[in-house]
PDB file of N, CA and C in Angstrom:
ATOM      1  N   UNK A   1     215.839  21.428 276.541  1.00  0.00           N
ATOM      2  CA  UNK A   1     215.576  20.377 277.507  1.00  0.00           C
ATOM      3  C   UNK A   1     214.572  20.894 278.528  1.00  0.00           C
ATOM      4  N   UNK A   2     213.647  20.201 278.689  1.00  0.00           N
ATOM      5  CA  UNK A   2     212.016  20.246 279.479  1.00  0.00           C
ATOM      6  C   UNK A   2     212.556  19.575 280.932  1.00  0.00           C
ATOM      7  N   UNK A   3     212.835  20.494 281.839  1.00  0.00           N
ATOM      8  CA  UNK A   3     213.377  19.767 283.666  1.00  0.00           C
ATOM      9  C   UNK A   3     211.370  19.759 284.084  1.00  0.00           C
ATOM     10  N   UNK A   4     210.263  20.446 283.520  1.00  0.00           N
ATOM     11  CA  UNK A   4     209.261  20.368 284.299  1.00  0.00           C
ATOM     12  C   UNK A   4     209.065  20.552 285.122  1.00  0.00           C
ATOM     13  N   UNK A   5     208.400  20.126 286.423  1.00  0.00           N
ATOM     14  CA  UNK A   5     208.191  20.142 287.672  1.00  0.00           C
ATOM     15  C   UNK A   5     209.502  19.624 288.503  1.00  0.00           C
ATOM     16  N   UNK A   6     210.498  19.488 288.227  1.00  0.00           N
ATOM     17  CA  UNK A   6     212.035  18.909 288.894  1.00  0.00           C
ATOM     18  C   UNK A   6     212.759  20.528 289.146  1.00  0.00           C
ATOM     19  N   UNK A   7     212.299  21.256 288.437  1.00  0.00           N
ATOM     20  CA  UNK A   7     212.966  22.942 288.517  1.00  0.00           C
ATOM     21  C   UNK A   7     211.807  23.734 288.972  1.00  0.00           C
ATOM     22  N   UNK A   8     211.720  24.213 290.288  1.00  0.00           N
ATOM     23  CA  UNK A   8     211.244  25.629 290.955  1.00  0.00           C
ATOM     24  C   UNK A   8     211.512  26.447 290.095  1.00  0.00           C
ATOM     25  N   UNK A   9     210.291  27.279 289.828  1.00  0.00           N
ATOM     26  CA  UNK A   9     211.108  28.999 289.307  1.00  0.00           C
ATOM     27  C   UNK A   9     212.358  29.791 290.209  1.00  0.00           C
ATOM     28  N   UNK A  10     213.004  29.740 289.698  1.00  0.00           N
ATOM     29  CA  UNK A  10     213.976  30.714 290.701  1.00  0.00           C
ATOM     30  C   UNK A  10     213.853  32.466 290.192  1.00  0.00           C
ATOM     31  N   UNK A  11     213.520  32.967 291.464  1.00  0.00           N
ATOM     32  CA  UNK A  11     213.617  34.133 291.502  1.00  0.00           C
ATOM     33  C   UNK A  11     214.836  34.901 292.319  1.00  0.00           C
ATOM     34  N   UNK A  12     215.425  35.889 291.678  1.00  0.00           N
ATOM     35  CA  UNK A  12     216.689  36.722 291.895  1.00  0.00           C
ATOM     36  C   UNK A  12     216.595  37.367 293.434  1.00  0.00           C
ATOM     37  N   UNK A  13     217.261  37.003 294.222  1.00  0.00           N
ATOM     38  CA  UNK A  13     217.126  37.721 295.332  1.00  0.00           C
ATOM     39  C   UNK A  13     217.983  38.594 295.460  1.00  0.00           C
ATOM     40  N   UNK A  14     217.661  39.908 296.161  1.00  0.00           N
ATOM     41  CA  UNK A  14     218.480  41.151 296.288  1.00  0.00           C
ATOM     42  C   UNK A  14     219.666  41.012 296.621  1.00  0.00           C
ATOM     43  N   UNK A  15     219.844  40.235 297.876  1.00  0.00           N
ATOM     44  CA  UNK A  15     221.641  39.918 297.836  1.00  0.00           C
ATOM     45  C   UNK A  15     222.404  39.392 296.693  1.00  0.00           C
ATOM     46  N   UNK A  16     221.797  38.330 295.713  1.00  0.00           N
ATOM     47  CA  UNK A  16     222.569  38.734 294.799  1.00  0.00           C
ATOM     48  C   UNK A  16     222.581  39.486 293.472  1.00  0.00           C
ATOM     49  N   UNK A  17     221.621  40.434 293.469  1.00  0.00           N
ATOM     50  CA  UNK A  17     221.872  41.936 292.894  1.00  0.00           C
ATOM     51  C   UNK A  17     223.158  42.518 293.518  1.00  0.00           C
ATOM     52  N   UNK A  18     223.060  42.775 294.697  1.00  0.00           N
ATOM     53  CA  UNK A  18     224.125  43.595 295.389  1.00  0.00           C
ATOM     54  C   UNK A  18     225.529  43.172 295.271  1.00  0.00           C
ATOM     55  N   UNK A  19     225.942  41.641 295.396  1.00  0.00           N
ATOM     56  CA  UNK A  19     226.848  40.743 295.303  1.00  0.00           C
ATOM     57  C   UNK A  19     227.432  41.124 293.978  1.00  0.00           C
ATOM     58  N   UNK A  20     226.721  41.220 292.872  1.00  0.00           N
ATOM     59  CA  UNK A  20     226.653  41.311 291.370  1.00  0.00           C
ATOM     60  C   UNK A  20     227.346  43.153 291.640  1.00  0.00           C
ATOM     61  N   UNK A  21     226.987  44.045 292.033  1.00  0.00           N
ATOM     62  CA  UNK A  21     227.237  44.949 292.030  1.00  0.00           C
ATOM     63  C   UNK A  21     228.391  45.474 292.513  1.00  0.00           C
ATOM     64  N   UNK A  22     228.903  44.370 293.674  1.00  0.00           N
ATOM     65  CA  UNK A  22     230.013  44.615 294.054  1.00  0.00           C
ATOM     66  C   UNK A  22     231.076  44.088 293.279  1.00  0.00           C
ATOM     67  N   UNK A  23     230.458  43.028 293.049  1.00  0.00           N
ATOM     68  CA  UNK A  23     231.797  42.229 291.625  1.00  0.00           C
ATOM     69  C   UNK A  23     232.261  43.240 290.306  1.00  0.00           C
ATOM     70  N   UNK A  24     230.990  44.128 289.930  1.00  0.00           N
ATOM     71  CA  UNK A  24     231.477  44.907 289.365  1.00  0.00           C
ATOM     72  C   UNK A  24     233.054  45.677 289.339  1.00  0.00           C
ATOM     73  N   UNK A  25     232.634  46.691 290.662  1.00  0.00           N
ATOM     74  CA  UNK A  25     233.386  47.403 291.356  1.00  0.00           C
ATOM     75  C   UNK A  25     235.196  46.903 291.599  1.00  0.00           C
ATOM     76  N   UNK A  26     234.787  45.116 291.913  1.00  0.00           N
ATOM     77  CA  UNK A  26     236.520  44.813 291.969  1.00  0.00           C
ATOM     78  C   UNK A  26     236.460  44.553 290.355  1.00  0.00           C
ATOM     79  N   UNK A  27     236.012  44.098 289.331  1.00  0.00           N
ATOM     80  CA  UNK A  27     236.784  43.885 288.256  1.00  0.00           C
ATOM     81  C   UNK A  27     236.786  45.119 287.570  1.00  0.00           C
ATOM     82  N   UNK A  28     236.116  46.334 288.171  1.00  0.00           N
ATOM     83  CA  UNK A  28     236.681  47.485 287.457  1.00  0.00           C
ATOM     84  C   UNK A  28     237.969  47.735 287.932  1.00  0.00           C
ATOM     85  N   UNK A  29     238.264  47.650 289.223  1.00  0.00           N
ATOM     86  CA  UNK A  29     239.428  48.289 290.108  1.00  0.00           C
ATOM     87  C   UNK A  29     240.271  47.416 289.652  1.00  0.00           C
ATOM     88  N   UNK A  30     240.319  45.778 288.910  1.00  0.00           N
ATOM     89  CA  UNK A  30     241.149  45.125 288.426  1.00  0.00           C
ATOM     90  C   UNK A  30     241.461  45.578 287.039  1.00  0.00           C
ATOM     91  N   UNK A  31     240.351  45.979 285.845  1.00  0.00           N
ATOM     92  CA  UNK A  31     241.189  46.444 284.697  1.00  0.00           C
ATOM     93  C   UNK A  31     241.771  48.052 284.686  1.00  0.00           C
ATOM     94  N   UNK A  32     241.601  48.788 285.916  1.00  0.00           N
ATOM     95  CA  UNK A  32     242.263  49.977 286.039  1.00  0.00           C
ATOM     96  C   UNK A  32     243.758  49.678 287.032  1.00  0.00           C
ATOM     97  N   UNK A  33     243.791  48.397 287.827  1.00  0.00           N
ATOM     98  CA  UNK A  33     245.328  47.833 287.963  1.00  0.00           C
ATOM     99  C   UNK A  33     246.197  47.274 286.619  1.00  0.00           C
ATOM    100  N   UNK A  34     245.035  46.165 285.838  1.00  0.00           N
ATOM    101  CA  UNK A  34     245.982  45.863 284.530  1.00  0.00           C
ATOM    102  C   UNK A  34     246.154  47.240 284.132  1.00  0.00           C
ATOM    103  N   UNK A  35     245.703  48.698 283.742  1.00  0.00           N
ATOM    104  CA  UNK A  35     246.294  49.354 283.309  1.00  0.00           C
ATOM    105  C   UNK A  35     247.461  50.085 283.413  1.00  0.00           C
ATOM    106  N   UNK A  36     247.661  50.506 285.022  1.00  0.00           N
ATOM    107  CA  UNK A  36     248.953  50.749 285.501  1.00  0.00           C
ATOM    108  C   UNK A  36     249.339  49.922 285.025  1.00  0.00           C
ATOM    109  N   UNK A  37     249.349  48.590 285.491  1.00  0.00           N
ATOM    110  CA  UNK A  37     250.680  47.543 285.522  1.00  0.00           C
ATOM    111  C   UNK A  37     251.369  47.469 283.654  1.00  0.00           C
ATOM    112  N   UNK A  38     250.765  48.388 282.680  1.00  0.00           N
ATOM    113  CA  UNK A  38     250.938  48.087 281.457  1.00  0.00           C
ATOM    114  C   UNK A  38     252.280  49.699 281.285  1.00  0.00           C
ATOM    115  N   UNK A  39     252.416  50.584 282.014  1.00  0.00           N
ATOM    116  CA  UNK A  39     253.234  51.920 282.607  1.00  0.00           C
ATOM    117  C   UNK A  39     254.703  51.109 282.872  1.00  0.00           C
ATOM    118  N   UNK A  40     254.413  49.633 283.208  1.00  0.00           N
ATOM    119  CA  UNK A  40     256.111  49.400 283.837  1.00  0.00           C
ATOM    120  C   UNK A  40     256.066  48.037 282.432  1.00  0.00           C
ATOM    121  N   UNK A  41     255.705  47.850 281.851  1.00  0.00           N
ATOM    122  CA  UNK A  41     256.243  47.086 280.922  1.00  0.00           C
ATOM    123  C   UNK A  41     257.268  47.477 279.853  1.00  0.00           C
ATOM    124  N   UNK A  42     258.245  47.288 280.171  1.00  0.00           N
ATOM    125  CA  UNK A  42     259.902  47.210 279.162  1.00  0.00           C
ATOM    126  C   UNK A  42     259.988  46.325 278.271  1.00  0.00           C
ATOM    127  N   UNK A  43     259.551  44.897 278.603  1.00  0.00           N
ATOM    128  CA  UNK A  43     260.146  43.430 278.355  1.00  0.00           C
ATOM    129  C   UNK A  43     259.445  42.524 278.684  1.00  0.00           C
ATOM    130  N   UNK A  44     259.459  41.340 277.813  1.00  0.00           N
ATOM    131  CA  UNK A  44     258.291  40.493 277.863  1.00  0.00           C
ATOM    132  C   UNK A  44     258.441  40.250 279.524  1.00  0.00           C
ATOM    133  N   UNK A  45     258.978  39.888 280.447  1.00  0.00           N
ATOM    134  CA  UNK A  45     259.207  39.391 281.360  1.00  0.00           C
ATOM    135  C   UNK A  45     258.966  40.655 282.357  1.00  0.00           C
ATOM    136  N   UNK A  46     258.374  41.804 281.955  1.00  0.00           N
ATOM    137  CA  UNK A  46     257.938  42.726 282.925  1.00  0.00           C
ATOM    138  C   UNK A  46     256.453  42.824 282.926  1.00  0.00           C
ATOM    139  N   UNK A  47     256.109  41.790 281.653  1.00  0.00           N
ATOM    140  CA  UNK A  47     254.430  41.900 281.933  1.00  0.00           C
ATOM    141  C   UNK A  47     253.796  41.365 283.555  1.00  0.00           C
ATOM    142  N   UNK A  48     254.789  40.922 283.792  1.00  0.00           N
ATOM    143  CA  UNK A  48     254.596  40.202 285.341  1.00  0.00           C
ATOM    144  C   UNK A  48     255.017  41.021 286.435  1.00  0.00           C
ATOM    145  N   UNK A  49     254.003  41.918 286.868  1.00  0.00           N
ATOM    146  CA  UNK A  49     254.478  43.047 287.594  1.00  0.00           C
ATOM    147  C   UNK A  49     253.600  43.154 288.593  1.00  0.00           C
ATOM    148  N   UNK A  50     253.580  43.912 289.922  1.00  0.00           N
ATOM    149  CA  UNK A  50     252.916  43.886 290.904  1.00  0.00           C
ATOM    150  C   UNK A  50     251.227  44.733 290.675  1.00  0.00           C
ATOM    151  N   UNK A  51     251.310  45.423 289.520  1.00  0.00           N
ATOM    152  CA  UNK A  51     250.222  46.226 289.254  1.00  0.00           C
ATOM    153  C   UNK A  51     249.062  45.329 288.128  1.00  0.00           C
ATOM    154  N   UNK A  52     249.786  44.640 287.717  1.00  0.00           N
ATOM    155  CA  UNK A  52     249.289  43.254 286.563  1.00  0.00           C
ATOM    156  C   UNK A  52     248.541  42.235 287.937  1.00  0.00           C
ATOM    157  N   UNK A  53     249.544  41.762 288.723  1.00  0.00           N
ATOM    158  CA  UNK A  53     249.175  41.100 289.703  1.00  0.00           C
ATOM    159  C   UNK A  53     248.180  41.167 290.592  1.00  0.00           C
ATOM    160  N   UNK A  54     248.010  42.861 291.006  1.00  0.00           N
ATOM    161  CA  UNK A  54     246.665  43.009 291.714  1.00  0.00           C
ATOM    162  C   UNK A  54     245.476  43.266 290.996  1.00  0.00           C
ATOM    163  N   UNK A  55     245.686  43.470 289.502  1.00  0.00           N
ATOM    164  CA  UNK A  55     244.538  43.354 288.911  1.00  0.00           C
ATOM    165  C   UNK A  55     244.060  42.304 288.394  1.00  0.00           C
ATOM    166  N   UNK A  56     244.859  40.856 288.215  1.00  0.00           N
ATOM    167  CA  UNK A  56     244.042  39.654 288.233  1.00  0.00           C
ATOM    168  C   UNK A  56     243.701  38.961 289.493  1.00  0.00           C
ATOM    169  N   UNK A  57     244.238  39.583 290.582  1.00  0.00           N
ATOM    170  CA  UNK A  57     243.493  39.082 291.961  1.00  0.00           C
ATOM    171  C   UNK A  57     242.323  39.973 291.952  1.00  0.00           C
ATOM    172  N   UNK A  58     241.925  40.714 291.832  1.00  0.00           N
ATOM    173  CA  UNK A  58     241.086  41.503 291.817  1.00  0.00           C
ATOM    174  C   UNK A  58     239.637  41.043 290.875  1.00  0.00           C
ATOM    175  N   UNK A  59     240.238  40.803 289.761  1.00  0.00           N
ATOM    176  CA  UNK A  59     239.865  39.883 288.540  1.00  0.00           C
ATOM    177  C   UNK A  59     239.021  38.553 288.949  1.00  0.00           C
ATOM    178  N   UNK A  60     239.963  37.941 289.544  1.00  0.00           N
ATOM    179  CA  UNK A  60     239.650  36.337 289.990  1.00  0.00           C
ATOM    180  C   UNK A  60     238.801  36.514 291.561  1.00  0.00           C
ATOM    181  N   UNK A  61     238.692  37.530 292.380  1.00  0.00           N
ATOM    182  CA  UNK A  61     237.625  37.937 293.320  1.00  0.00           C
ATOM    183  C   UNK A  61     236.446  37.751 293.236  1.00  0.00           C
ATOM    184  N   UNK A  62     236.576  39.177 291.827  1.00  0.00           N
ATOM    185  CA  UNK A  62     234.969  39.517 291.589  1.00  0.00           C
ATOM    186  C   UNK A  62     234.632  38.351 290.588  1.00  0.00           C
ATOM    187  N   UNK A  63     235.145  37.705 290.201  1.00  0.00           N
ATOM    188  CA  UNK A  63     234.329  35.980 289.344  1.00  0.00           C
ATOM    189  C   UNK A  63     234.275  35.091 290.251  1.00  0.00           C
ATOM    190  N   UNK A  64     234.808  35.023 291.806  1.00  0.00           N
ATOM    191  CA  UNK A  64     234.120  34.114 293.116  1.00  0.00           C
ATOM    192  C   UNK A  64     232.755  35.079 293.589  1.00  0.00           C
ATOM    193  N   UNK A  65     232.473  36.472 293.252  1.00  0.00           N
ATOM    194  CA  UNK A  65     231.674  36.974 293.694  1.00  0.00           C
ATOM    195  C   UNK A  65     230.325  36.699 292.817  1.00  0.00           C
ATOM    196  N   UNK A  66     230.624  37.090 291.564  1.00  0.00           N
ATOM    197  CA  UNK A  66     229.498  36.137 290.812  1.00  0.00           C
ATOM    198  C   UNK A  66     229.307  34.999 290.484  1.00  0.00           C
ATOM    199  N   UNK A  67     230.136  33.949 291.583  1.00  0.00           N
ATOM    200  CA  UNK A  67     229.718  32.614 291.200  1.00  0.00           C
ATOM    201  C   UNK A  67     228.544  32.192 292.458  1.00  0.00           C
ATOM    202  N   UNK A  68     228.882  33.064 293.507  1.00  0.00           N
ATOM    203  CA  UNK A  68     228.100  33.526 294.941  1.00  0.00           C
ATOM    204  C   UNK A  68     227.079  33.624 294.452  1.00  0.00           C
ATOM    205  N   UNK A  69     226.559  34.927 293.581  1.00  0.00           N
ATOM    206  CA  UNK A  69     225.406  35.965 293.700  1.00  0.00           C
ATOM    207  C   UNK A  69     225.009  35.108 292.857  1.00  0.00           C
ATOM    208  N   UNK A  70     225.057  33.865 291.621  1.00  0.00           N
ATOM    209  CA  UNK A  70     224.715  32.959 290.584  1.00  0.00           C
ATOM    210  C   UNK A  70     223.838  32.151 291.143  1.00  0.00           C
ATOM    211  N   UNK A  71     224.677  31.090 292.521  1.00  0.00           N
ATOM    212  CA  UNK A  71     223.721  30.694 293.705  1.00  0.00           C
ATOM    213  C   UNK A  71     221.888  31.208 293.526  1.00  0.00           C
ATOM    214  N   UNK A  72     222.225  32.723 293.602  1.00  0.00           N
ATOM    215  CA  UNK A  72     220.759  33.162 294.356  1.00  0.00           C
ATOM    216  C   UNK A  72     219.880  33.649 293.409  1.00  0.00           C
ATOM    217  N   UNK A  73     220.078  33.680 292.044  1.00  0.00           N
ATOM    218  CA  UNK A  73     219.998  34.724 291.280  1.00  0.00           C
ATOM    219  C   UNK A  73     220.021  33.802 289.748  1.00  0.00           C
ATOM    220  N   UNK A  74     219.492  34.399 288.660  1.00  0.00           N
ATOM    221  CA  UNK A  74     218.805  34.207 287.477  1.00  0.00           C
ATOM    222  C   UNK A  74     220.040  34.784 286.909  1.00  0.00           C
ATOM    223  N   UNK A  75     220.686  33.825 286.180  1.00  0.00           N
ATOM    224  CA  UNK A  75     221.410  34.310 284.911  1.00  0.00           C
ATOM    225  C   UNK A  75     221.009  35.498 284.088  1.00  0.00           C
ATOM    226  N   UNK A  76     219.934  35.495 283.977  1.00  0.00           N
ATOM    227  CA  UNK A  76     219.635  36.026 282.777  1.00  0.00           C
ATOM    228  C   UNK A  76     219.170  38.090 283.203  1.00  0.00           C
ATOM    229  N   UNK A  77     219.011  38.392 284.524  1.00  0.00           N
ATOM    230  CA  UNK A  77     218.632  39.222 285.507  1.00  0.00           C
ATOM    231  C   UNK A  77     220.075  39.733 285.953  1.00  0.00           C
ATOM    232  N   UNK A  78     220.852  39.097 286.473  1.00  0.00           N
ATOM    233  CA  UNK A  78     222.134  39.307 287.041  1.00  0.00           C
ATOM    234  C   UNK A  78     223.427  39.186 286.111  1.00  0.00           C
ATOM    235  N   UNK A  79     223.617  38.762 285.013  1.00  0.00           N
ATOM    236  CA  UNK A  79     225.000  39.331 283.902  1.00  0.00           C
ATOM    237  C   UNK A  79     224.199  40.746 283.159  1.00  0.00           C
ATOM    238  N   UNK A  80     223.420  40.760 283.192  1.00  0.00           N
ATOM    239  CA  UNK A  80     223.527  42.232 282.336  1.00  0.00           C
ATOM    240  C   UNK A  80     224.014  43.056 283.136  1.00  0.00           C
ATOM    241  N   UNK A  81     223.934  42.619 284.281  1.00  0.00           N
ATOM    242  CA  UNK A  81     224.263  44.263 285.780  1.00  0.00           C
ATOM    243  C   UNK A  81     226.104  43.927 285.361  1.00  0.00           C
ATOM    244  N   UNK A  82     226.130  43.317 284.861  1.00  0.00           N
ATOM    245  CA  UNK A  82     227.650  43.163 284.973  1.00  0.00           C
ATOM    246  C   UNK A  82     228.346  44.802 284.219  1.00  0.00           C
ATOM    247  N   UNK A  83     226.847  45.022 283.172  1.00  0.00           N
ATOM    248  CA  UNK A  83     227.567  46.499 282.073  1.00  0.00           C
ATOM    249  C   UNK A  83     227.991  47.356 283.043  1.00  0.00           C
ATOM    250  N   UNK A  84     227.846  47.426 284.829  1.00  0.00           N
ATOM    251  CA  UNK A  84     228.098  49.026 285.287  1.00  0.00           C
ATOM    252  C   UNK A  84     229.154  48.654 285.139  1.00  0.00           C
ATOM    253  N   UNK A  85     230.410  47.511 285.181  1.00  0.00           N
ATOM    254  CA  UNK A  85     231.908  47.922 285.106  1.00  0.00           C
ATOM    255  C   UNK A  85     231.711  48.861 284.147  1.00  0.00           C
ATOM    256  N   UNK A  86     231.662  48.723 282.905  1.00  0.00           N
ATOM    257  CA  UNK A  86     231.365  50.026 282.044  1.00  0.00           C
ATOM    258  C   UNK A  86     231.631  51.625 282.593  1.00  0.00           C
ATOM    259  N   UNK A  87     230.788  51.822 283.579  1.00  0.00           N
ATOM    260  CA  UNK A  87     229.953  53.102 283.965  1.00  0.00           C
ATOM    261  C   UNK A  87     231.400  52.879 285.234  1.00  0.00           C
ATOM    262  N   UNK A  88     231.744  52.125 285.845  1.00  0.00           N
ATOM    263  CA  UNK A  88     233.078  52.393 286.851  1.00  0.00           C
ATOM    264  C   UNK A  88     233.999  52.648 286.622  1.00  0.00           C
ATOM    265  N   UNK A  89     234.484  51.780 285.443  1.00  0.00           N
ATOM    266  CA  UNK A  89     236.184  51.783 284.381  1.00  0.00           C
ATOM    267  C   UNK A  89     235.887  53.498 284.073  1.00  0.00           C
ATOM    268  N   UNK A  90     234.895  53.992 283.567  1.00  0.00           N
ATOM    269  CA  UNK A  90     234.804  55.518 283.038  1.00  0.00           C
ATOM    270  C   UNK A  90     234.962  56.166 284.304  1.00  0.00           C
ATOM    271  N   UNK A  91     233.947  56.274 285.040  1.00  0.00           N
ATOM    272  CA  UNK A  91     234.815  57.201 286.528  1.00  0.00           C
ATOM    273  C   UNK A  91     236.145  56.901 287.159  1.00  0.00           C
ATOM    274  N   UNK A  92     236.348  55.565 286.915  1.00  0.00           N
ATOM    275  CA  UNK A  92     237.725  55.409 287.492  1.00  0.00           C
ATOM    276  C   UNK A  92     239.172  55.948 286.333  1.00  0.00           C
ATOM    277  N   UNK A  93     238.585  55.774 285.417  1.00  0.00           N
ATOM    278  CA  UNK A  93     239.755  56.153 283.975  1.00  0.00           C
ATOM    279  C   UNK A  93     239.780  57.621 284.276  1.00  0.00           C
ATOM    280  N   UNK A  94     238.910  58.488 284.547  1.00  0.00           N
ATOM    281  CA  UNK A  94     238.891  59.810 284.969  1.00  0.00           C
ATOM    282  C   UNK A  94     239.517  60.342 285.905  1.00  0.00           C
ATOM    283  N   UNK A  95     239.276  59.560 286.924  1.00  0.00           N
ATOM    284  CA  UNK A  95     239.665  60.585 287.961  1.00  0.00           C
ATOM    285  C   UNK A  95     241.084  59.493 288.569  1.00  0.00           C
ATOM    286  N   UNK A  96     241.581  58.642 288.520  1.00  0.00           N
ATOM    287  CA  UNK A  96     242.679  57.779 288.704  1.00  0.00           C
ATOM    288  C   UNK A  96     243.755  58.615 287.482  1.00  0.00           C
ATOM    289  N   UNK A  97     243.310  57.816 285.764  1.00  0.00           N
ATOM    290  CA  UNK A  97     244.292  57.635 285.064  1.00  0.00           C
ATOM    291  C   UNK A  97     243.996  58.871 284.094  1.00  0.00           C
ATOM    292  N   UNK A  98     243.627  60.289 284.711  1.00  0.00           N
ATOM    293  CA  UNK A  98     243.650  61.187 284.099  1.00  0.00           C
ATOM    294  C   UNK A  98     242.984  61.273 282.519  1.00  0.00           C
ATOM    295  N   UNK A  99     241.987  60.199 282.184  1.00  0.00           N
ATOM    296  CA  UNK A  99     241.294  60.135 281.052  1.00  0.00           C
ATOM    297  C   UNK A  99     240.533  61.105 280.914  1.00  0.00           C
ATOM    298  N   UNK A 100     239.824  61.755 279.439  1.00  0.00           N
ATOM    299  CA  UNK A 100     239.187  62.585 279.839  1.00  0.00           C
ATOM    300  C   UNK A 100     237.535  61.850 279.268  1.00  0.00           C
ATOM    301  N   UNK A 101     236.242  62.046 279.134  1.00  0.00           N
ATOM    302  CA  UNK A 101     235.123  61.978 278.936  1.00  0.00           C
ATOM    303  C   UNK A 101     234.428  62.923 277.527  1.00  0.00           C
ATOM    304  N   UNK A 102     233.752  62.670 276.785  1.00  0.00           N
ATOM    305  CA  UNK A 102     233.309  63.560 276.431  1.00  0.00           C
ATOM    306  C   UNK A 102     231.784  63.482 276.318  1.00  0.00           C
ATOM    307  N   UNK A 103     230.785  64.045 275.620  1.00  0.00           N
ATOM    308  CA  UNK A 103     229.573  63.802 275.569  1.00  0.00           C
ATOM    309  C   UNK A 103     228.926  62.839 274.927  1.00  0.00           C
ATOM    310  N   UNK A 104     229.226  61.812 274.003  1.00  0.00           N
ATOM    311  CA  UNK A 104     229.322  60.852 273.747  1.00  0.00           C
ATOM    312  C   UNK A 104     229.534  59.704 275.095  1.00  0.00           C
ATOM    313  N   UNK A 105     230.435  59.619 275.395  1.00  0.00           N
ATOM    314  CA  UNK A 105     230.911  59.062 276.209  1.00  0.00           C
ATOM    315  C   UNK A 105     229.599  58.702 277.596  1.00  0.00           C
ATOM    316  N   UNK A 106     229.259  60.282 278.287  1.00  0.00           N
ATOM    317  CA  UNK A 106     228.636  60.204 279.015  1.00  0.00           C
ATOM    318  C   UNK A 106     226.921  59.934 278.735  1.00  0.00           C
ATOM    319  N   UNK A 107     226.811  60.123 277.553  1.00  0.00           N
ATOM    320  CA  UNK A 107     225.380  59.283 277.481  1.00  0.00           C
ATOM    321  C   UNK A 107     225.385  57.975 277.203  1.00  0.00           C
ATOM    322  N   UNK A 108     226.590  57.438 276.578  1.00  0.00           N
ATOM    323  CA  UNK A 108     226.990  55.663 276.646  1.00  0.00           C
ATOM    324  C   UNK A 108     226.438  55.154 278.384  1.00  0.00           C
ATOM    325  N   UNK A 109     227.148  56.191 279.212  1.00  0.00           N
ATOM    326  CA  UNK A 109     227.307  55.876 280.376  1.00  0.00           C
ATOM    327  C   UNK A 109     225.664  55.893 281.031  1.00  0.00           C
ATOM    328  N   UNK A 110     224.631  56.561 280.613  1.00  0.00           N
ATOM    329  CA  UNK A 110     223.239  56.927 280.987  1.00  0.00           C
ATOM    330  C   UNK A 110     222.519  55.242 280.601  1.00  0.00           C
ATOM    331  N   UNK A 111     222.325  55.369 278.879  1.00  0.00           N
ATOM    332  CA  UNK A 111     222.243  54.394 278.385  1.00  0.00           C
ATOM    333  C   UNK A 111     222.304  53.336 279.239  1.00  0.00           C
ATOM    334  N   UNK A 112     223.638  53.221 279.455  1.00  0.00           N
ATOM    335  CA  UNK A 112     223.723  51.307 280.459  1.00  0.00           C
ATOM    336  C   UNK A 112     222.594  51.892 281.578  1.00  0.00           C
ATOM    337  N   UNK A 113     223.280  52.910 282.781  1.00  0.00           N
ATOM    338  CA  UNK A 113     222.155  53.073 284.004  1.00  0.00           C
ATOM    339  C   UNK A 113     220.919  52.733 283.532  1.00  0.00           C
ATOM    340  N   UNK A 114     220.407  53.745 282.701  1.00  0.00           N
ATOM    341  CA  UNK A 114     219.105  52.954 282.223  1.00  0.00           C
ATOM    342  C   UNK A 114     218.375  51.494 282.014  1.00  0.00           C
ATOM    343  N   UNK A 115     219.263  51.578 281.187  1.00  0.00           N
ATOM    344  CA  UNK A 115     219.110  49.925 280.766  1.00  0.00           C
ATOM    345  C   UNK A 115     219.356  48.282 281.949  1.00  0.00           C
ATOM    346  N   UNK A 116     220.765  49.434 282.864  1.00  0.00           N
ATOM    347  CA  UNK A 116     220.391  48.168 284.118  1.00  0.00           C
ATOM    348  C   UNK A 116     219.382  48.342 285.056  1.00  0.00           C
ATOM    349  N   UNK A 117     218.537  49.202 285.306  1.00  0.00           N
ATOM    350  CA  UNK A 117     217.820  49.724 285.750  1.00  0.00           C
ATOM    351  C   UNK A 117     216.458  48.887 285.261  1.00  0.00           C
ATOM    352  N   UNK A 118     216.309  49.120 284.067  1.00  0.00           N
ATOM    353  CA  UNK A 118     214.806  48.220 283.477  1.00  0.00           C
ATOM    354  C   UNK A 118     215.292  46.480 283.815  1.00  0.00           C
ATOM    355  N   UNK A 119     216.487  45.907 283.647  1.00  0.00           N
ATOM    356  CA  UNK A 119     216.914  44.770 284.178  1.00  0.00           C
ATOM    357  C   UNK A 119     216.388  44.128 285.147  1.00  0.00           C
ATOM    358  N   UNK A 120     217.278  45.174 286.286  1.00  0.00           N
ATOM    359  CA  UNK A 120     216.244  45.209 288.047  1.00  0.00           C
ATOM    360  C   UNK A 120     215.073  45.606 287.940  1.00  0.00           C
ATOM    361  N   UNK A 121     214.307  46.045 287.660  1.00  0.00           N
ATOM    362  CA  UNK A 121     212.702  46.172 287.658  1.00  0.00           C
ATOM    363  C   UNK A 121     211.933  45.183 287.050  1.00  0.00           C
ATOM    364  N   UNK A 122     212.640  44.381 285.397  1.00  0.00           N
ATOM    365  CA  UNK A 122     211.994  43.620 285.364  1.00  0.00           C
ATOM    366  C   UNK A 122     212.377  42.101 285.940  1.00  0.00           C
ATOM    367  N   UNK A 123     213.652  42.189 286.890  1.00  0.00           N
ATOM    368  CA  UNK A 123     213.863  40.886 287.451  1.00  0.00           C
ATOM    369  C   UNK A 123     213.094  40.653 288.764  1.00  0.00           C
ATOM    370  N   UNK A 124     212.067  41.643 288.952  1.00  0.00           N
ATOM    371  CA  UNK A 124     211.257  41.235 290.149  1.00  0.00           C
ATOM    372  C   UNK A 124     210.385  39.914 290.182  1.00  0.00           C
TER     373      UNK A 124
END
């Protein structure tokens, strides 16, 4: 579908890069709460636990945060930044939930930087 002259180019503004970056950050800190909260599950009826709970508030945050940074910002520029959860869940699985890394692992982790990196440069 052709909008023509009815659609401005929209260009990505830095706040919501940053916005995008922070959303990251809570839905990492939310699937490293679903993970605790998966430590107290016994019984179907314990999937509902306070550690489950702060990781879909956490969850449902950072998706008001990219509905914000969506506002200002190019679809297509701003979900790829979404891969650093990636690169957070791994530092946070480390040094939280005692995961370990290996070399594999940490060039997965380069890879994305990289790659969100050419993202932001070419979303100028």
């Amino acid at each position: 579908m052709n909008r023509g002259n009815n659609m401005k180019e929209k260009k990505t503004a830095w706040v919501a890069i940053i916005i995008v970056i922070i959303c990251t950050v809570f839905t990492s800190a939310g699937q490293i709460f679903l993970k605790l909260g998966t430590r107290e599950i016994t019984g179907i009826w314990s999937y509902v636990n306070s550690m489950v709970i702060i990781g879909f508030a956490l969850y449902f945050f950072g998706a008001l945060l990219l509905i914000v940074a969506l506002k200002y910002g190019e679809l297509s520029v701003l979900y790829p930044i979404i891969a650093m959860t990636f690169i957070w869940v791994s530092l946070l699985s480390v040094s939280i939930l005692g995961e370990s890394m290996n070399a594999m692992k940490w060039i997965g982790v380069m890879v994305i930087v990289i790659g969100v990196s050419f993202i932001g440069v070419g979303g100028r």
